[in-house]
Protein backbone atom coordinates (compact mmCIF):
# COMPACT_ATOMS: atom_id res chain seq x y z
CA UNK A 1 0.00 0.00 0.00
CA UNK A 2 2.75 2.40 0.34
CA UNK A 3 3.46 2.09 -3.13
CA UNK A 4 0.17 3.46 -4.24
CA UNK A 5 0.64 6.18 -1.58
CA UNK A 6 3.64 7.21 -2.82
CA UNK A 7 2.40 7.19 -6.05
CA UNK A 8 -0.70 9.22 -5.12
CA UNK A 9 1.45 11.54 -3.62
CA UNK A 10 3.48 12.28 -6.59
CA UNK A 11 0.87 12.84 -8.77
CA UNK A 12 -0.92 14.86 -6.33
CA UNK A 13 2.41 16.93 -6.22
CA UNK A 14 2.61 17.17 -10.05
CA UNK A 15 -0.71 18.36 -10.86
CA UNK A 16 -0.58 20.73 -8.26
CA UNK A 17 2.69 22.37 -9.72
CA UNK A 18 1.00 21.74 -13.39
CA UNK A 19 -2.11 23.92 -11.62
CA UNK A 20 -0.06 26.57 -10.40
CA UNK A 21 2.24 27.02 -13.73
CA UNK A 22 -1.22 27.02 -16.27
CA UNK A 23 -2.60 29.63 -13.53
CA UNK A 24 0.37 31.95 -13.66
CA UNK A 25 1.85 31.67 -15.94
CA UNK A 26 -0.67 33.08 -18.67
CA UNK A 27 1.09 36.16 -19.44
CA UNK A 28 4.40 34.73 -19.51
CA UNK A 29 6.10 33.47 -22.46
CA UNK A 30 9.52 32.39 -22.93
CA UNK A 31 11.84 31.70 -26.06
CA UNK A 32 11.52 27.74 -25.70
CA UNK A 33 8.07 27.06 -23.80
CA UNK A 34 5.26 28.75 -22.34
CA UNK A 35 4.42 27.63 -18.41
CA UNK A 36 0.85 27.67 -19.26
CA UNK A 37 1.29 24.72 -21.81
CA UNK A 38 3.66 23.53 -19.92
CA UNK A 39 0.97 23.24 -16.85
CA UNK A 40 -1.62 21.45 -18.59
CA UNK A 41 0.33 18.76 -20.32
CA UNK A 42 1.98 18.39 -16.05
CA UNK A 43 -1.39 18.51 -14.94
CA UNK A 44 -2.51 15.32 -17.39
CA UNK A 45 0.07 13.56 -16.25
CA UNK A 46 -0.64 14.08 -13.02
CA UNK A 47 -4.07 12.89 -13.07
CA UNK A 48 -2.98 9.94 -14.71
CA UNK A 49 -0.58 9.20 -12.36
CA UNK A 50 -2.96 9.62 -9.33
CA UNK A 51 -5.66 7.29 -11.14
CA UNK A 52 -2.83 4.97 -11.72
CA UNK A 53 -2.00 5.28 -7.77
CA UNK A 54 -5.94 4.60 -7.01
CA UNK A 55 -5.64 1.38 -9.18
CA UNK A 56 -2.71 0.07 -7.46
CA UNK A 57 -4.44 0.73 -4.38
CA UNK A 58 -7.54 -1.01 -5.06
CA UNK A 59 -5.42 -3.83 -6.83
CA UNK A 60 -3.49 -4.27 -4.01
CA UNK A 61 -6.70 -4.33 -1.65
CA UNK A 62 -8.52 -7.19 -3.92
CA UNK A 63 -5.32 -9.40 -3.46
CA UNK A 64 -5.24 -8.92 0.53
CA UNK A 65 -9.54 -10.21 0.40
């Protein structure tokens, strides 16, 4: 179960810094990127990765019984 915690927690983590780049980072641009793209593509992958940590979690559940 710590697995799917720790996994929870990183994706927590990364959509919340994917949040906080797409929110301020509107007006921003930069020769290579802009933070506001940048944001939402962190915040997919943080939602994926927390869904990912609820299915380990639930897997790992179903195999205790």
């Amino acid at each position: 179960m710590a697995s799917a915690r720790k996994t929870l927690l990183t994706g927590s983590i990364t959509f919340v810094a994917g949040l906080a780049l797409w929110l301020f980072g509107l007006d921003v641009e930069i020769v290579i990127f802009t933070p506001s793209k940048v944001g939402v593509i962190l915040m997919v992958v943080g939602g994926l990765e927390i869904l990912y940590g609820v299915y380990k979690g639930m897997r790992t559940d179903n195999v205790r019984g």
